[in-house]
C-alpha atoms as a PDB file:
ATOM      1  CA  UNK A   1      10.708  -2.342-188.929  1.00  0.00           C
ATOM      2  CA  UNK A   2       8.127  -5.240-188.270  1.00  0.00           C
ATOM      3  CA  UNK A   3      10.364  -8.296-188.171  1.00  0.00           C
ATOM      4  CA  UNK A   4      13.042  -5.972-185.982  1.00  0.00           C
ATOM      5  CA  UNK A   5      13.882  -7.367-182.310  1.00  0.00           C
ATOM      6  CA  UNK A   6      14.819  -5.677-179.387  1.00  0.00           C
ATOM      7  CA  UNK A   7      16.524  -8.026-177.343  1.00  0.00           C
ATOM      8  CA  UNK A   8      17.302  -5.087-174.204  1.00  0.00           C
ATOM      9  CA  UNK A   9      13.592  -5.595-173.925  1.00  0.00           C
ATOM     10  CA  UNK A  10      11.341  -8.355-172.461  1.00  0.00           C
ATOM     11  CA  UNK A  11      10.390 -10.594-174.574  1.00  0.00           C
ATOM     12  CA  UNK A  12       7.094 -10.126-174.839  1.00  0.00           C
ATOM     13  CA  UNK A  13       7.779  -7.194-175.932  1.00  0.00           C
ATOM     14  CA  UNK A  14      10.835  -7.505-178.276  1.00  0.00           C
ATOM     15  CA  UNK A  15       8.991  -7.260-181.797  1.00  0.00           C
ATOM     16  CA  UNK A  16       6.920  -4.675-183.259  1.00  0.00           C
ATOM     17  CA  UNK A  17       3.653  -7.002-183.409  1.00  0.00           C
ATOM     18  CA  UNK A  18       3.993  -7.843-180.356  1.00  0.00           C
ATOM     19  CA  UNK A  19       4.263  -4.514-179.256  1.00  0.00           C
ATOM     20  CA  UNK A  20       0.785  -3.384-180.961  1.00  0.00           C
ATOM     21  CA  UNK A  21      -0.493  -6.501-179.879  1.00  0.00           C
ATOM     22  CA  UNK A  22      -0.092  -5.922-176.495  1.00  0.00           C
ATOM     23  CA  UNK A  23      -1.513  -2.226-176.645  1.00  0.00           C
ATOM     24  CA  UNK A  24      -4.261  -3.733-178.160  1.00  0.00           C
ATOM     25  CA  UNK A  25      -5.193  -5.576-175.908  1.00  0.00           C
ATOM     26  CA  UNK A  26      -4.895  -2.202-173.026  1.00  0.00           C
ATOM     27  CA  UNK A  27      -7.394  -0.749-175.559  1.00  0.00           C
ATOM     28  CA  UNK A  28      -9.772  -3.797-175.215  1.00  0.00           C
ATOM     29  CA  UNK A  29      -9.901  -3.569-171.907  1.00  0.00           C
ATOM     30  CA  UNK A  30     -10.721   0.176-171.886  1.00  0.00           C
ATOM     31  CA  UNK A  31     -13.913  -1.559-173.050  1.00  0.00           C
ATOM     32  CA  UNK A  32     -14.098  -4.035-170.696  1.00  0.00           C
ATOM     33  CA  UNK A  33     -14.138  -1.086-167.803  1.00  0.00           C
ATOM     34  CA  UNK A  34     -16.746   0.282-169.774  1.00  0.00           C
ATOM     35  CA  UNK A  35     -18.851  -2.474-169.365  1.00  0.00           C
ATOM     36  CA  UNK A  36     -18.543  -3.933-165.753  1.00  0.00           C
ATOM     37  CA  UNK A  37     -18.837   0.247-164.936  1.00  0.00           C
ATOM     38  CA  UNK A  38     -22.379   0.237-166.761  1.00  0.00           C
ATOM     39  CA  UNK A  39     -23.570  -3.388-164.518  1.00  0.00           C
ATOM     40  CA  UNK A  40     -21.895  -1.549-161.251  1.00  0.00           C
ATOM     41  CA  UNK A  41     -24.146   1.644-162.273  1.00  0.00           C
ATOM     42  CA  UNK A  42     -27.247  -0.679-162.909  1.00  0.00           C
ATOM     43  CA  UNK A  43     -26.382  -2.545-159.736  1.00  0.00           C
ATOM     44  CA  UNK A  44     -26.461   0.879-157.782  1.00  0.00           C
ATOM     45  CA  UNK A  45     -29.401   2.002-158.979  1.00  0.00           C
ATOM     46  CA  UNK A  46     -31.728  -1.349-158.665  1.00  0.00           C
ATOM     47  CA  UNK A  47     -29.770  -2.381-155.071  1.00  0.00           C
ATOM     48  CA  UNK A  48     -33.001  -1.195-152.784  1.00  0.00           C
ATOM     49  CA  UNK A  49     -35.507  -2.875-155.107  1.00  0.00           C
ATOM     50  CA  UNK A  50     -36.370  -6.108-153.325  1.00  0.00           C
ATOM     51  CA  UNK A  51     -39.743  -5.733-153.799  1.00  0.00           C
ATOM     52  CA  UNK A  52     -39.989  -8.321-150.674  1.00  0.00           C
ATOM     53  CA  UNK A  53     -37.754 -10.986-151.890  1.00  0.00           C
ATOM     54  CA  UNK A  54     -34.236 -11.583-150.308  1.00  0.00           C
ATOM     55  CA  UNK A  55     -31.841  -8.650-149.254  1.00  0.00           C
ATOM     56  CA  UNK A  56     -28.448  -8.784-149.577  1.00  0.00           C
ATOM     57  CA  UNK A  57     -28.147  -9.065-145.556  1.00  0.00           C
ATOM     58  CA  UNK A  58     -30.596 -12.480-146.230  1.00  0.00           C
ATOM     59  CA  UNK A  59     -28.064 -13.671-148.548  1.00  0.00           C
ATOM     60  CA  UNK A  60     -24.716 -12.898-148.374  1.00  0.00           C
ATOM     61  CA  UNK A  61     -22.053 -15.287-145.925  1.00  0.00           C
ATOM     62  CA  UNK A  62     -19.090 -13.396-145.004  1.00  0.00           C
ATOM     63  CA  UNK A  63     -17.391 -16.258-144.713  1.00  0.00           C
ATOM     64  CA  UNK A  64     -17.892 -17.844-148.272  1.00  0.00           C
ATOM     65  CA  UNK A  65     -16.989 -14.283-149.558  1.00  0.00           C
ATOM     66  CA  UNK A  66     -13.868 -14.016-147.324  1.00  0.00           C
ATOM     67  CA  UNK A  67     -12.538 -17.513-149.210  1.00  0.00           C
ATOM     68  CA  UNK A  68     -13.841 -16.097-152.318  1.00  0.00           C
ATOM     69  CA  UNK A  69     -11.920 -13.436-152.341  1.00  0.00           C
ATOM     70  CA  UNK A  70      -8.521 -15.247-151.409  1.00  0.00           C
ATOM     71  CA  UNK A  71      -8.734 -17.448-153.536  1.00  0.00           C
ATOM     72  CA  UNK A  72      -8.972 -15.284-156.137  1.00  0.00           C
ATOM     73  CA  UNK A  73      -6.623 -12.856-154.992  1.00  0.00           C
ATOM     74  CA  UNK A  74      -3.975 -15.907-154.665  1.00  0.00           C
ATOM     75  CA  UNK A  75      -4.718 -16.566-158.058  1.00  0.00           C
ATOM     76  CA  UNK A  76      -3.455 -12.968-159.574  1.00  0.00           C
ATOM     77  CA  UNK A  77      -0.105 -13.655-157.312  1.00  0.00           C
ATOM     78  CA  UNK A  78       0.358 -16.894-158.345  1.00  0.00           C
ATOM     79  CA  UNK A  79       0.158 -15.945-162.030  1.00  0.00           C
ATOM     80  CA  UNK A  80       2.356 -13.430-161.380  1.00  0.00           C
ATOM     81  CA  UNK A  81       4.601 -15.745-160.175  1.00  0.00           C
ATOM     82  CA  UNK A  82       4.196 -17.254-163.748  1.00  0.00           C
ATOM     83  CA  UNK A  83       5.541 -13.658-165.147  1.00  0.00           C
ATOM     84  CA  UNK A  84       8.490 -13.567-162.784  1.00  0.00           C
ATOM     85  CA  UNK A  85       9.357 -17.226-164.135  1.00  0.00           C
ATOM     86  CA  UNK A  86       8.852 -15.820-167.434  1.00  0.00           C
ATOM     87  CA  UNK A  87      11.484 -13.599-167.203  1.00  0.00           C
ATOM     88  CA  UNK A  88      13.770 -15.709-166.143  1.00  0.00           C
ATOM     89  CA  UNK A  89      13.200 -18.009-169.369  1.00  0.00           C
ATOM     90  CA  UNK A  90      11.843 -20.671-166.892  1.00  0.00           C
ATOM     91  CA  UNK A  91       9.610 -22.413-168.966  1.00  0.00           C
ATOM     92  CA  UNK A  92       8.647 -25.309-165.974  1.00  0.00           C
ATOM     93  CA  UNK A  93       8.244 -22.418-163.321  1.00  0.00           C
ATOM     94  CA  UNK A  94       5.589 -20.771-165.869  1.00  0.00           C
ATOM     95  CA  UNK A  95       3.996 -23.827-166.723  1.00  0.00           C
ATOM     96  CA  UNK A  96       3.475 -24.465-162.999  1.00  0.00           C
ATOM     97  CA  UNK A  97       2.346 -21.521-161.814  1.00  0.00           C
ATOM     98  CA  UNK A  98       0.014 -20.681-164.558  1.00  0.00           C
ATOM     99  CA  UNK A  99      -1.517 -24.390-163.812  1.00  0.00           C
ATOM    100  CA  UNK A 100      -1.487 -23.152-160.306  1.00  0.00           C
ATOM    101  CA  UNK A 101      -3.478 -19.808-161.210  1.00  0.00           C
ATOM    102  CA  UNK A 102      -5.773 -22.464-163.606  1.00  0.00           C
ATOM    103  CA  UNK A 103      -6.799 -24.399-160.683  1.00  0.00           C
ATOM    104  CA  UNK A 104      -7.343 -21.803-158.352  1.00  0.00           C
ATOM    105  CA  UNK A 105      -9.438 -20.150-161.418  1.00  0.00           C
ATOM    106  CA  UNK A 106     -11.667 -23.250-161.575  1.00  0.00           C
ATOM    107  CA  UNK A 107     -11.974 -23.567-157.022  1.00  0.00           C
ATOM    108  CA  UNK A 108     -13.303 -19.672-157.439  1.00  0.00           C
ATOM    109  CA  UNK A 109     -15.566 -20.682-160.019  1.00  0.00           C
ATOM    110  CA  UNK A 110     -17.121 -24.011-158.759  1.00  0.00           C
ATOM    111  CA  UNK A 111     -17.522 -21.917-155.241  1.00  0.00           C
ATOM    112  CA  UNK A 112     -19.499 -19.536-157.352  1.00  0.00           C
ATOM    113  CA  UNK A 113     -21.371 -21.341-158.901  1.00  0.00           C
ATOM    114  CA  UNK A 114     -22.153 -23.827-155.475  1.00  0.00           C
ATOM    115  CA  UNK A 115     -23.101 -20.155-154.424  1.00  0.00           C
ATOM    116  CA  UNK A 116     -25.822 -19.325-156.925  1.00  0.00           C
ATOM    117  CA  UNK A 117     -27.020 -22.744-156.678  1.00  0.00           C
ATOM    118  CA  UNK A 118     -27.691 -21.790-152.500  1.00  0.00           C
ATOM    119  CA  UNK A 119     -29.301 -18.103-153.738  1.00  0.00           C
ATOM    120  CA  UNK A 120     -32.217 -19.925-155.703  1.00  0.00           C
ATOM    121  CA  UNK A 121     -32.799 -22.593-153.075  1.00  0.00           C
ATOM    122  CA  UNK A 122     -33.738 -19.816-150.904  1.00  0.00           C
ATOM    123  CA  UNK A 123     -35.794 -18.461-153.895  1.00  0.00           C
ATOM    124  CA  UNK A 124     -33.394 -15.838-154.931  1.00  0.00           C
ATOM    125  CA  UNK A 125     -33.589 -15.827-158.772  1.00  0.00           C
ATOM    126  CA  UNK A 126     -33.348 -13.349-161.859  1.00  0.00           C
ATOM    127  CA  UNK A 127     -37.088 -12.896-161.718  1.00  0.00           C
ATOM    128  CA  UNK A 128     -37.332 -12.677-158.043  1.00  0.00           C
ATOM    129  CA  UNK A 129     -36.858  -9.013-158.221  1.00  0.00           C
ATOM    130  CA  UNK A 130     -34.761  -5.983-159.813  1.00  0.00           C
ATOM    131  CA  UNK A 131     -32.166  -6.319-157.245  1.00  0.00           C
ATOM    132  CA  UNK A 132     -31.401 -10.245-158.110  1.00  0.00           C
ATOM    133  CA  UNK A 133     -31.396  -9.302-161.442  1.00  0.00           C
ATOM    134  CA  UNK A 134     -28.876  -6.876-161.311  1.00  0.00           C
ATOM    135  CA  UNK A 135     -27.124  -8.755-159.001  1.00  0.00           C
ATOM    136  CA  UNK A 136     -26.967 -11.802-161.270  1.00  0.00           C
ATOM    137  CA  UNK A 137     -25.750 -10.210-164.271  1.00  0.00           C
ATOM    138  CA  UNK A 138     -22.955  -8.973-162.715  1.00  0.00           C
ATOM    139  CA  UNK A 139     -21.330 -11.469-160.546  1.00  0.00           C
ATOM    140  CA  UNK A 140     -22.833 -13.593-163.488  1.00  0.00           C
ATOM    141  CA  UNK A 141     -20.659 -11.638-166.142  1.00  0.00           C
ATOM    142  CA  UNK A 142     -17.242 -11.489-163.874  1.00  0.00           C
ATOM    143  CA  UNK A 143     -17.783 -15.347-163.571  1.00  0.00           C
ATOM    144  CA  UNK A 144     -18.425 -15.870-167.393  1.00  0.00           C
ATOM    145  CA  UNK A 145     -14.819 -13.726-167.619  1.00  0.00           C
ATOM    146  CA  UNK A 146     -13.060 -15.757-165.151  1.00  0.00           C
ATOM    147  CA  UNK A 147     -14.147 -19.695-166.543  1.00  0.00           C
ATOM    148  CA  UNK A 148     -13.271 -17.235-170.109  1.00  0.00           C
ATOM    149  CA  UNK A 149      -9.578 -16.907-168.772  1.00  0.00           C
ATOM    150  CA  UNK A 150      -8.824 -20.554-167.437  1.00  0.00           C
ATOM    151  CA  UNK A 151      -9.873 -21.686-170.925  1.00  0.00           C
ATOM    152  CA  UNK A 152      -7.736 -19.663-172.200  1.00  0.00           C
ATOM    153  CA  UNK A 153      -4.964 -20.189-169.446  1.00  0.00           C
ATOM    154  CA  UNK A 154      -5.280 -23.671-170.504  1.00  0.00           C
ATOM    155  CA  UNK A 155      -4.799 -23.426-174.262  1.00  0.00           C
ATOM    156  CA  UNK A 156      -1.466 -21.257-173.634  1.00  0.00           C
ATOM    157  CA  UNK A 157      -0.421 -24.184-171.356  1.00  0.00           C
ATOM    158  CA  UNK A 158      -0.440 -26.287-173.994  1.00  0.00           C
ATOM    159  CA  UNK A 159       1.238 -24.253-175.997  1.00  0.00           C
ATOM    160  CA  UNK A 160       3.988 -23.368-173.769  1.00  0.00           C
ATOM    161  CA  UNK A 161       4.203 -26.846-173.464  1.00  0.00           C
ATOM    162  CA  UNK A 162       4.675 -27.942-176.992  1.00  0.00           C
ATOM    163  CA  UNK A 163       6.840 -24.540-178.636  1.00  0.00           C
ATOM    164  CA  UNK A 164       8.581 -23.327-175.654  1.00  0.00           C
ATOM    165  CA  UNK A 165       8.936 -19.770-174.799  1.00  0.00           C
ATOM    166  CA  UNK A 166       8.941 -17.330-177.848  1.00  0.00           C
ATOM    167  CA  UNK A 167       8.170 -14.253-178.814  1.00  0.00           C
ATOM    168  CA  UNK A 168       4.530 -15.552-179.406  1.00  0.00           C
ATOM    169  CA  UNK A 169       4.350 -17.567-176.388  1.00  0.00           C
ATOM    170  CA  UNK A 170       5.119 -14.857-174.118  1.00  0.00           C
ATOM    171  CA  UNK A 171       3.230 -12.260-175.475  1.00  0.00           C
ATOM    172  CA  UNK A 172       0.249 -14.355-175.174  1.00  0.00           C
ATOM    173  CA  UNK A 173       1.073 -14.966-171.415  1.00  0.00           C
ATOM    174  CA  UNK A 174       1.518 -11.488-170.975  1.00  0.00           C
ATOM    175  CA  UNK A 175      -1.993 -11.082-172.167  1.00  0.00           C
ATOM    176  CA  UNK A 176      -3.630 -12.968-170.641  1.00  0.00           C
ATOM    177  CA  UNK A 177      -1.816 -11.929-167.058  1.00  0.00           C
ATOM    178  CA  UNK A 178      -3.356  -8.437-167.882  1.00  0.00           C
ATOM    179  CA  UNK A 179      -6.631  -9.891-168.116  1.00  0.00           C
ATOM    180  CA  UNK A 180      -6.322 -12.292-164.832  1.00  0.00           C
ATOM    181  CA  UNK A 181      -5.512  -9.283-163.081  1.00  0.00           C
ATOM    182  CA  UNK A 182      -8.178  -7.101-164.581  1.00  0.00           C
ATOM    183  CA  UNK A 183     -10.546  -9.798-163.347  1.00  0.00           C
ATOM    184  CA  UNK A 184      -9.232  -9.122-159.800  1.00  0.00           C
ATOM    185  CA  UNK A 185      -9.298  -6.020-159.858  1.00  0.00           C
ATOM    186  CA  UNK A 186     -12.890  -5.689-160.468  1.00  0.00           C
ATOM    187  CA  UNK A 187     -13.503  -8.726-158.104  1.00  0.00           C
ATOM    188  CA  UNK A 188     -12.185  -6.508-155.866  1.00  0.00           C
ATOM    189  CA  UNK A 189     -14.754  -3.532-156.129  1.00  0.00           C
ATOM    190  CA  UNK A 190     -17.762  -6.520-156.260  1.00  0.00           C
ATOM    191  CA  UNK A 191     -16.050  -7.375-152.552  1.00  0.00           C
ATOM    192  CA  UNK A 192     -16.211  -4.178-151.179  1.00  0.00           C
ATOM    193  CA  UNK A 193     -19.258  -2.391-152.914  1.00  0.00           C
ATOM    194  CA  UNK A 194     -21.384  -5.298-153.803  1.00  0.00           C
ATOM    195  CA  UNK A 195     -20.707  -7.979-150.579  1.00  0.00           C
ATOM    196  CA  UNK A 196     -19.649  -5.589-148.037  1.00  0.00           C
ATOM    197  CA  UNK A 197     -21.639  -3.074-148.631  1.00  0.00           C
ATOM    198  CA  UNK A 198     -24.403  -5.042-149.049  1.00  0.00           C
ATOM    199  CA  UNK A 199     -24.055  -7.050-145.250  1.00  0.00           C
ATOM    200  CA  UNK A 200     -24.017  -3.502-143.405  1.00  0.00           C
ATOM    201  CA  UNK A 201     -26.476  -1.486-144.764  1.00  0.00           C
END
């Protein structure tokens, strides 16, 4: 029945709406793989078309990458931190370390944006050539999803804050720790076959 709860189960998963909310949300992201697959593909095939403007090896800093990455990376710990907390019905441990993940949200996407800003001094834009282009739109997309999820990390703070930890509240959490971690995920395949790749080839 709808308004049935299964308290041997964690919360965010103790009602039926829940439940389908949460598989839901598995299903969106089905679609989200489908589309950061198709800019990956388009990446691949434009990669070698410079058409003289900057190459990757002109652009890319390992080190800037390297902080990038851990940043980011310490973000999907952190915010599982916040789950663990959860759990344990700790409603200031989530609170903190979903402000945590927040912040470190917002470092990765000022450094990413301090990033671009660097590419077109050098006179690396969309137009430059195919490779920028592609190149753009899909760090430009992950980005778009990350500053996506602080928002979003922010407006469950607040809620957190003001109703506590419910069946609501911690499905949304839930959520939206599936979709932090998505994002690192595919942060991780832009580090290895998008940075990496690009600095020895």
């Amino acid at each position: 029945m709808a308004g049935t709860v299964d308290k041997s189960l964690p919360m965010e998963y103790q009602t039926q709406q829940s439940q389908m909310n949460i598989l839901g949300f598995w299903v969106f992201l089905g679609a989200e793989i489908v589309l950061f697959a198709t800019l990956f593909a388009t990446y691949f095939v434009l990669q070698d078309r410079t058409v003289g403007g900057p190459t990757a090896q002109d652009m890319f800093v390992l080190r800037d990458v390297l902080i990038l990455t851990f940043i980011l990376l310490t973000s999907s710990f952190t915010c599982g931190l916040a789950i663990h907390e959860m759990r344990r019905n700790n409603e200031n441990g989530v609170l903190l370390w979903l402000a945590v993940t927040m912040v470190l949200g917002m470092a990765f996407i000022g450094m990413e944006v301090f990033e671009f800003i660097h590419y077109v001094d050098m006179g690396a834009t969309m137009q430059t050539s195919a490779f920028l282009s592609s190149l753009y739109a899909l760090l430009g997309t992950h980005g778009l999803h990350v500053t996506l999820g602080v928002g979003w990390m922010l407006a469950i703070i607040l809620q957190v804050y003001r109703r506590g930890l419910t069946h609501v509240t911690t499905r949304k959490i839930f959520i939206v720790s599936l979709y932090w971690h998505f994002l690192d995920v595919v942060w991780i395949f832009i580090f290895t076959f998008v940075y990496i790749q690009g600095m020895v080839m």
